[in-house]
N, C-alpha and C. Protein backbone atom coordinates (compact mmCIF):
# COMPACT_ATOMS: atom_id res chain seq x y z
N UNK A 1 13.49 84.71 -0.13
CA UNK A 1 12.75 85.80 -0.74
C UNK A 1 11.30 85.79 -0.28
N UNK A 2 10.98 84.87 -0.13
CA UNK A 2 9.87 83.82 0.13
C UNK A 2 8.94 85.15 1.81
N UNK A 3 10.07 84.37 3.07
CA UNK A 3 9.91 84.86 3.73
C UNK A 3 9.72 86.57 3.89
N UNK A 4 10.65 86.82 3.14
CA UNK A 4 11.09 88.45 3.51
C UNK A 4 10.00 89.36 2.87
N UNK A 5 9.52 88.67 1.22
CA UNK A 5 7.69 89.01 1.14
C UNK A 5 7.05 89.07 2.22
N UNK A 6 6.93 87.80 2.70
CA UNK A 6 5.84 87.55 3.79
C UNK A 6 5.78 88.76 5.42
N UNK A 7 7.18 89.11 5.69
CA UNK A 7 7.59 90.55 6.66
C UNK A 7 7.59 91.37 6.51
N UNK A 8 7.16 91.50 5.03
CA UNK A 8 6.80 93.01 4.42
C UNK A 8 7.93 93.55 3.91
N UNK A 9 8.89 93.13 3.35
CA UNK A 9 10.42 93.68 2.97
C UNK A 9 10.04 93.92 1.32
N UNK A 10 10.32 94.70 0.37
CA UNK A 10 10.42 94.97 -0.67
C UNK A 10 11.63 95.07 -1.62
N UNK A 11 11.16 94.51 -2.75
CA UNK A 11 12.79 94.08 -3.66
C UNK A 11 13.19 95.58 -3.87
N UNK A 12 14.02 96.52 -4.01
CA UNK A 12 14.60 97.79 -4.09
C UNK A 12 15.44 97.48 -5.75
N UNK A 13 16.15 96.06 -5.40
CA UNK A 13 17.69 96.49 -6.85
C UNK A 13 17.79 94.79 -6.42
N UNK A 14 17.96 94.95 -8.01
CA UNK A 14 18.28 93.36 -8.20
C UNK A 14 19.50 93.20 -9.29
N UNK A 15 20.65 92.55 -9.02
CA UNK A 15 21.73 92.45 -10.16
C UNK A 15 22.74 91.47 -9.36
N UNK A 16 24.17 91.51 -9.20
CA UNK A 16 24.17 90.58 -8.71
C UNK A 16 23.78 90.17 -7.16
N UNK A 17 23.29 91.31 -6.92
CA UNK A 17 22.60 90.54 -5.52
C UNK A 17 21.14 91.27 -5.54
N UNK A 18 20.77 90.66 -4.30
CA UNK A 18 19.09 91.50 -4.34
C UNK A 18 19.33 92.23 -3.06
N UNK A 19 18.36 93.47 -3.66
CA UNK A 19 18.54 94.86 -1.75
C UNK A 19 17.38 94.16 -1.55
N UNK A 20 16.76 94.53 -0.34
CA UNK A 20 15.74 94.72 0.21
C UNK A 20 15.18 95.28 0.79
N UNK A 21 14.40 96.04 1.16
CA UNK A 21 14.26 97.43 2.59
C UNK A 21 12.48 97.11 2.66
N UNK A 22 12.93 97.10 4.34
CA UNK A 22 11.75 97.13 5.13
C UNK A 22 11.44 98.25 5.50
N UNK A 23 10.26 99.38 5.42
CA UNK A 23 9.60 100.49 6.09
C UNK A 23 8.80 100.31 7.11
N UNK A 24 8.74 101.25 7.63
CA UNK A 24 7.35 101.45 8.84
C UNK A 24 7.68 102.96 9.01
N UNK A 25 6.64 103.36 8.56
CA UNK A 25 5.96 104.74 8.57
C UNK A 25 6.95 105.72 8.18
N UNK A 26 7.31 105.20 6.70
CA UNK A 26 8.11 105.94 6.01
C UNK A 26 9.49 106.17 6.45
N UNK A 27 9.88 105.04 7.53
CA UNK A 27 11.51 105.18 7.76
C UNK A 27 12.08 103.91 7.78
N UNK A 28 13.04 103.80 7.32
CA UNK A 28 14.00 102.60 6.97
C UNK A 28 14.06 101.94 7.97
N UNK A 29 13.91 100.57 8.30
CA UNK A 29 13.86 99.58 9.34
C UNK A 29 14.89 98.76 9.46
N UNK A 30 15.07 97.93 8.03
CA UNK A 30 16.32 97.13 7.55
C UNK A 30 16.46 96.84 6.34
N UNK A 31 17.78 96.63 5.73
CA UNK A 31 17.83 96.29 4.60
C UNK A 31 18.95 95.41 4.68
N UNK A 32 18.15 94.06 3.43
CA UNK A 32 19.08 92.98 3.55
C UNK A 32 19.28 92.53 2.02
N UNK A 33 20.85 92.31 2.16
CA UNK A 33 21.09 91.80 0.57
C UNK A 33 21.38 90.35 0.58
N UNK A 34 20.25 90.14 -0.23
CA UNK A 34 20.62 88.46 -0.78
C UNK A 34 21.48 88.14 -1.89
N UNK A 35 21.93 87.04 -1.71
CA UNK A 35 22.91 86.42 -2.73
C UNK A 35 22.13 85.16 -3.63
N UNK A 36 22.62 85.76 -4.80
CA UNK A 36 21.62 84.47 -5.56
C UNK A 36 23.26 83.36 -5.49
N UNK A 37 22.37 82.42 -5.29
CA UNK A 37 22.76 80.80 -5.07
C UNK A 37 22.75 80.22 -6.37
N UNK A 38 22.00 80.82 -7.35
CA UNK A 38 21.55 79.63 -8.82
C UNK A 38 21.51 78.69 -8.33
N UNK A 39 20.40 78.16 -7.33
CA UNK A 39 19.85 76.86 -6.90
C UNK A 39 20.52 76.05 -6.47
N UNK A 40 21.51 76.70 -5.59
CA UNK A 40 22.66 76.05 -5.10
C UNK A 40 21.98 76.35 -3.20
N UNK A 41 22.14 75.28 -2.28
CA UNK A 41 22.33 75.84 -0.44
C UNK A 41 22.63 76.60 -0.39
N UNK A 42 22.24 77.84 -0.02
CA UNK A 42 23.09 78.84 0.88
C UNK A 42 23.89 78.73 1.80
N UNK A 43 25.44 78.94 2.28
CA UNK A 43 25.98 78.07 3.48
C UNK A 43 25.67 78.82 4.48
N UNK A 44 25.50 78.56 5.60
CA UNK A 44 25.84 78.62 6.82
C UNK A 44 25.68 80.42 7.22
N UNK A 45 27.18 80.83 7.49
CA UNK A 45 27.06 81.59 8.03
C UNK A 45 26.46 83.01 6.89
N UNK A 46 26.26 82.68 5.44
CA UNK A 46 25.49 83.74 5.11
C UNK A 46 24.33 83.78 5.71
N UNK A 47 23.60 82.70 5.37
CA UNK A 47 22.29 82.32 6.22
C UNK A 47 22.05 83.42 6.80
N UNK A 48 22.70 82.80 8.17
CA UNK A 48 22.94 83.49 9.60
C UNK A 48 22.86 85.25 9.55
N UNK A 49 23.80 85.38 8.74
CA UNK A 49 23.89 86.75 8.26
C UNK A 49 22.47 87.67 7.79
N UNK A 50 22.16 87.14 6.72
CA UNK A 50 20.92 87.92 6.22
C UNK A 50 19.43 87.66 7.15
N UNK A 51 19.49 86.82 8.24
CA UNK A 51 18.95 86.48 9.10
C UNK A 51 19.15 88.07 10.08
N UNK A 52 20.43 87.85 10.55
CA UNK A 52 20.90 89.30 11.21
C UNK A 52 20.01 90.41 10.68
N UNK A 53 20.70 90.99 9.22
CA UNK A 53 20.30 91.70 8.41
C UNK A 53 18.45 91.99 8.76
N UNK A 54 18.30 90.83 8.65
CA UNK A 54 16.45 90.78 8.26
C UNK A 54 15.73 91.34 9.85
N UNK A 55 16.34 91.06 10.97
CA UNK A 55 16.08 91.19 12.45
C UNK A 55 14.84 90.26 12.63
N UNK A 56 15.60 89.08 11.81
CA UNK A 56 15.03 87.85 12.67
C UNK A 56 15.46 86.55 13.05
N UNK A 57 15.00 86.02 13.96
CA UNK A 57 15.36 84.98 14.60
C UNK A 57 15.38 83.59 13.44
N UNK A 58 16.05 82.50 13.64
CA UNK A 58 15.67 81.28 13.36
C UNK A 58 14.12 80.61 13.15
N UNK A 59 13.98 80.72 14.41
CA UNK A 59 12.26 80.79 14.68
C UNK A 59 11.16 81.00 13.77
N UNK A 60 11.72 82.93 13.92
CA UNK A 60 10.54 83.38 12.94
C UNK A 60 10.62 82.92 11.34
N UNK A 61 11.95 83.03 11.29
CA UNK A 61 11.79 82.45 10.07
C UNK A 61 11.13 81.29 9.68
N UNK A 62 11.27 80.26 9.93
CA UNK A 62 10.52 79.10 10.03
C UNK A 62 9.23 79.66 10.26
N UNK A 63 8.69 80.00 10.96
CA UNK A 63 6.95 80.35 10.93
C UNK A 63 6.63 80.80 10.09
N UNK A 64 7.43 82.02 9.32
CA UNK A 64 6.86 82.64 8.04
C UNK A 64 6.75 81.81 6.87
N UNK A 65 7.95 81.10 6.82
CA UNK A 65 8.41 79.90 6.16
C UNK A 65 6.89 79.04 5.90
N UNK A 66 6.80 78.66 6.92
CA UNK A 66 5.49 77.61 6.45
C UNK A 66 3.79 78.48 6.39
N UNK A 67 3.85 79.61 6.39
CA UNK A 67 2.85 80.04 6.58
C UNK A 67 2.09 80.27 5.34
């Protein structure tokens, strides 16, 4: 959630999952739904997935991550 603040993504709907949607100049960019974990790992290939979703790399994530 952390990150996807930090890229400028905005919470839209929250229930059992969370939307998200990214804009730029008033047109839809991406939208990614998270899965709440209740403080559980996320596995693997969701990860991967909302990574997809988000149109970002491993990488970036991690940079936003610690930023």
């Amino acid at each position: 959630r952390l990150v996807l603040e930090r890229k400028g993504f905005k919470l839209i709907r929250s229930s059992k999952h969370e939307t998200w949607l990214l804009e730029e100049n008033k047109r839809q960019v991406a939208i990614v739904q998270v899965s709440h974990q209740y403080n559980k790992d996320i596995p693997k290939p969701l990860f991967y997935e909302m990574l997809r979703q988000a149109k970002l790399t491993e990488a970036e994530f991690k940079k936003l991550l610690e930023k």
